[in-house]
Protein backbone atom coordinates (compact mmCIF):
# COMPACT_ATOMS: atom_id res chain seq x y z
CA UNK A 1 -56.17 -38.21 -28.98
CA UNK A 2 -57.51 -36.17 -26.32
CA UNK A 3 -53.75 -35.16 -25.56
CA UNK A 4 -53.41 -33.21 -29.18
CA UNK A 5 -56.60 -31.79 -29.27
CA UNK A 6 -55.49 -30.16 -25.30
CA UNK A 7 -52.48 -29.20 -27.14
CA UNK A 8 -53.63 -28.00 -30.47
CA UNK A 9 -56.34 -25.54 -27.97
CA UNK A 10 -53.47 -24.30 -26.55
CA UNK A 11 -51.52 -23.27 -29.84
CA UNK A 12 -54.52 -21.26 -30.98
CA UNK A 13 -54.79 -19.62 -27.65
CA UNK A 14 -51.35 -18.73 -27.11
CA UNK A 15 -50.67 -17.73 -31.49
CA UNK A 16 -52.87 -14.56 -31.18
CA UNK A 17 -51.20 -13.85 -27.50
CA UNK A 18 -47.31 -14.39 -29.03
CA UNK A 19 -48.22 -12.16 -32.51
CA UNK A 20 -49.50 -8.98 -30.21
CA UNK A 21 -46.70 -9.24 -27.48
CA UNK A 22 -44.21 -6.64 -27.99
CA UNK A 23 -40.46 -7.72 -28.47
CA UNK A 24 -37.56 -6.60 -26.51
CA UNK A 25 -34.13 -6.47 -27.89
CA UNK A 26 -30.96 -5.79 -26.72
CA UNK A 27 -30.29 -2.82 -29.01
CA UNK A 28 -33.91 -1.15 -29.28
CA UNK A 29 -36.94 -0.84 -32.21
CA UNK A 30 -35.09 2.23 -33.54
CA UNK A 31 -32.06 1.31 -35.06
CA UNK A 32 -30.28 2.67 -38.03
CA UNK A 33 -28.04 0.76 -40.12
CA UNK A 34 -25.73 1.43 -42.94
CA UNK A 35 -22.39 0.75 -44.25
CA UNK A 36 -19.31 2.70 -45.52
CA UNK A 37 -15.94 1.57 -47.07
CA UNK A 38 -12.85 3.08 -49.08
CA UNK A 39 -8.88 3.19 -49.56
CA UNK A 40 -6.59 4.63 -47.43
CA UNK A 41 -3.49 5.50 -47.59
CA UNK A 42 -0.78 5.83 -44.55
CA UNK A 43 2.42 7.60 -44.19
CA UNK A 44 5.29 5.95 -41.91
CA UNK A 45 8.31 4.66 -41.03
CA UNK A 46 9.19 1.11 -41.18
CA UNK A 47 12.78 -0.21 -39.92
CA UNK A 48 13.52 3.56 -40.18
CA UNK A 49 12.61 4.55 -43.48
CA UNK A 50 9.78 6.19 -44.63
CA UNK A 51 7.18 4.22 -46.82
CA UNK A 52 3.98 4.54 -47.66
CA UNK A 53 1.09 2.14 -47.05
CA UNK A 54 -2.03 1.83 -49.16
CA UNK A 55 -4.90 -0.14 -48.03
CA UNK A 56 -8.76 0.21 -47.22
CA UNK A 57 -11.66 -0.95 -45.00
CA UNK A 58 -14.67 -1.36 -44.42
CA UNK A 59 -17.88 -2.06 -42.56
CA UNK A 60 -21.37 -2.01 -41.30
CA UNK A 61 -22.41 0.83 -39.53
CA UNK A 62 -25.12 1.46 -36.30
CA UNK A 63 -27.01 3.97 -35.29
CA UNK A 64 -24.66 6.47 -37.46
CA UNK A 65 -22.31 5.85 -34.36
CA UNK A 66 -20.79 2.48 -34.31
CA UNK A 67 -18.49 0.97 -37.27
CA UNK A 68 -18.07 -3.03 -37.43
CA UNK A 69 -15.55 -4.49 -39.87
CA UNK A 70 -12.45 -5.23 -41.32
CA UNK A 71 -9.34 -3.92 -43.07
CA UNK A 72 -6.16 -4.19 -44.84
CA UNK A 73 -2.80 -2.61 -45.36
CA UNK A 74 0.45 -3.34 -47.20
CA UNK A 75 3.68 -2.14 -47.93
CA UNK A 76 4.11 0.12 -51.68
CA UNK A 77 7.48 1.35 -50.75
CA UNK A 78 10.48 -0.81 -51.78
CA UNK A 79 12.62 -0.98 -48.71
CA UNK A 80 15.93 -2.70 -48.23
CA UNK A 81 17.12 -4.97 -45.10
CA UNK A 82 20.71 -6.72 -45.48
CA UNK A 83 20.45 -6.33 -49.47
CA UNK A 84 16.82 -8.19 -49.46
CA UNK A 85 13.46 -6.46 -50.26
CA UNK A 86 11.31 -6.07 -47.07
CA UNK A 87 7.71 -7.26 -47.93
CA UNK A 88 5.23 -6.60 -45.26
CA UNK A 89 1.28 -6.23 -44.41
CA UNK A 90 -1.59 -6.63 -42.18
CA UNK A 91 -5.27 -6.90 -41.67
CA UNK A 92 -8.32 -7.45 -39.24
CA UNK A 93 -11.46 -6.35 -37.64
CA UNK A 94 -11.66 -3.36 -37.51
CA UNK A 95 -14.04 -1.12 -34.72
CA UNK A 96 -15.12 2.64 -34.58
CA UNK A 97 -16.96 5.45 -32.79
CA UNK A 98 -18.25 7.93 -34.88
CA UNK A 99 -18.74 11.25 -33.13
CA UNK A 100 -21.31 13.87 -34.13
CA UNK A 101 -21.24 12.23 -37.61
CA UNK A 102 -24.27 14.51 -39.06
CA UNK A 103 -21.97 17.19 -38.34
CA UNK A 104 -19.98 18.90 -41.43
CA UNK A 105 -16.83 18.21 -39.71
CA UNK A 106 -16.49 15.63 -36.69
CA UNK A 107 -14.37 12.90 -35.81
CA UNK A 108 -13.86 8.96 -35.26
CA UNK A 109 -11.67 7.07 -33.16
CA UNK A 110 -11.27 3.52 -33.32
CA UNK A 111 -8.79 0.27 -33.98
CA UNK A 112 -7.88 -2.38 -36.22
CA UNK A 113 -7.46 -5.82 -34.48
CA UNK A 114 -5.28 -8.34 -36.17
CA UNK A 115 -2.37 -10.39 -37.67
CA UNK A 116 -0.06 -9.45 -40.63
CA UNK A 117 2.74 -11.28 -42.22
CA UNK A 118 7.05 -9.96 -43.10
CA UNK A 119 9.35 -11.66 -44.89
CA UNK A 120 12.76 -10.29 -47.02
CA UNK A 121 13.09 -11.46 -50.48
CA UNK A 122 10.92 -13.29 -53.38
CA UNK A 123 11.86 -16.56 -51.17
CA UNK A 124 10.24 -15.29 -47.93
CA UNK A 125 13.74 -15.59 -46.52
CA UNK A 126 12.66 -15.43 -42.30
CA UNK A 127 8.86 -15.62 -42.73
CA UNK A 128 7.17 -13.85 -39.77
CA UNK A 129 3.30 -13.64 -38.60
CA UNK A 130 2.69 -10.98 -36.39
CA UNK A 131 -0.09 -10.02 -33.69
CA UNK A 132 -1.15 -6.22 -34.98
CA UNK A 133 -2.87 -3.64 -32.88
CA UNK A 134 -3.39 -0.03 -34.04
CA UNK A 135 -5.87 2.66 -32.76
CA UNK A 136 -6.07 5.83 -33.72
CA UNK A 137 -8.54 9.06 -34.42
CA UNK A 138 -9.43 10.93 -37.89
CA UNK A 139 -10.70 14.16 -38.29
CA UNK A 140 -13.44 13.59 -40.95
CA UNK A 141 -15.32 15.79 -43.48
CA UNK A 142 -18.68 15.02 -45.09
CA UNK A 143 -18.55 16.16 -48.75
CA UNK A 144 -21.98 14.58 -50.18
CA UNK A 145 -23.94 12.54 -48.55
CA UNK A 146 -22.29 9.49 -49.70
CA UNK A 147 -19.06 10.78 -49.70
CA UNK A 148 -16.22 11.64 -46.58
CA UNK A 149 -12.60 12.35 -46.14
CA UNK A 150 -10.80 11.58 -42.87
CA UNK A 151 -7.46 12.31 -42.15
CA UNK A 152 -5.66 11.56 -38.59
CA UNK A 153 -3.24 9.55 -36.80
CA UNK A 154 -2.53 5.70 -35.44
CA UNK A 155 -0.02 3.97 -33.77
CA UNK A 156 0.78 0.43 -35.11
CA UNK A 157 1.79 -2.20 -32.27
CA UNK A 158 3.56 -5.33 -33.78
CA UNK A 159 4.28 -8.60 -31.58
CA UNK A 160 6.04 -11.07 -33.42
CA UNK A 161 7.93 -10.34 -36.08
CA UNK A 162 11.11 -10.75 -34.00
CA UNK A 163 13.49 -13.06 -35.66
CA UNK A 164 13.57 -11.29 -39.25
CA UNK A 165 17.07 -10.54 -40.26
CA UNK A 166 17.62 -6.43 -39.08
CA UNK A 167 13.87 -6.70 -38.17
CA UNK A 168 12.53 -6.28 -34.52
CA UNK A 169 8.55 -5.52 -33.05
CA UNK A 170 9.88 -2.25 -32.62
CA UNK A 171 10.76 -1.26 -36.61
CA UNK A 172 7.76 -2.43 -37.52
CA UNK A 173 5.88 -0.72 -35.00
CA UNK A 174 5.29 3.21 -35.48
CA UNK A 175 2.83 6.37 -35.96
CA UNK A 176 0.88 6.44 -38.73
CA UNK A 177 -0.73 10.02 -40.47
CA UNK A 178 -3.40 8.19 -43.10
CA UNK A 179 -5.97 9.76 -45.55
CA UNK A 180 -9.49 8.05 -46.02
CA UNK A 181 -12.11 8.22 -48.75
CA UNK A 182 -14.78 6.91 -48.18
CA UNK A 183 -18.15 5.65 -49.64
CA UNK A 184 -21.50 4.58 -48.22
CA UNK A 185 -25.01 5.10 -46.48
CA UNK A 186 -23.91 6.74 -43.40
């Protein structure tokens, strides 16, 4: 008995201590947070034709710097390989700086991270996954306060999507120009 009344004395002695200490975090007391999301739309050249990909992402964002999230892209163009309908698209986490965002006009650069699937025909004739990385950097304009439009350049990597019939890495991979809307509490 004596051992939970020692024990209970030191709970109320060290509550009061624990409640006033001040807490230290990794990231600090004053920390902003929002998030912002919207479509997007990319212009480029896939197995050398021009097509157009439409798409959007998304994410939480820190200290009006930092942008954590994902995103998603597919092909709207009809293109042809050996007489079969290329069908092709991507996604993944997605990671941004945000540069002098409170200005009227500033810019972001940043990356998607992730995997993305090709295949020819209705009948996913040579099914492919692919590895997918693509950075790039927007010029971006605030319009209202819950409202931007970016516009800028990537470069999409692909690794894996060898083995497609008149498909390689390297017609899948490409520059991108893309146009953003997007929505949020910046």
């Amino acid at each position: 008995m004596k051992k939970y009344i020692f024990l209970l004395m030191v709970l109320i002695v060290m509550i009061p201590v624990a409640v006033n200490a001040q807490q230290k975090t990794l990231v600090g007391e004053d920390v902003t947070h929002g998030g912002a999301g919207g479509p997007a739309v990319k212009f480029t050249y896939l197995n050398n034709t021009f097509c157009v990909l439409t798409g959007g992402y998304g994410g939480w964002i820190i200290n009006h710097m930092f942008l954590l999230g994902g995103g998603g892209y597919g092909l709207t163009t009809d293109i042809f390989v050996s007489g079969e309908k290329l069908n092709f698209g991507y996604g993944g986490l997605v990671a941004e700086y945000i540069g002098f965002s409170d200005e009227l006009i500033h810019f972001k650069a940043g990356t998607l991270i992730g995997w993305g699937d090709a295949y020819l025909g209705p009948a996913n004739v040579d099914n492919r996954g692919f590895f997918v990385l693509e950075p790039g950097a927007d010029v971006e304009i605030n319009i209202v306060s819950f409202f931007r439009v970016c516009a800028g350049l990537s470069y999409r990597f692909v690794i894996g999507a060898n083995g497609i019939t008149g498909v390689s890495d390297a017609s899948l991979s490409g520059l991108a120009g893309e146009l953003v809307a997007k929505f949020g509490w910046f």
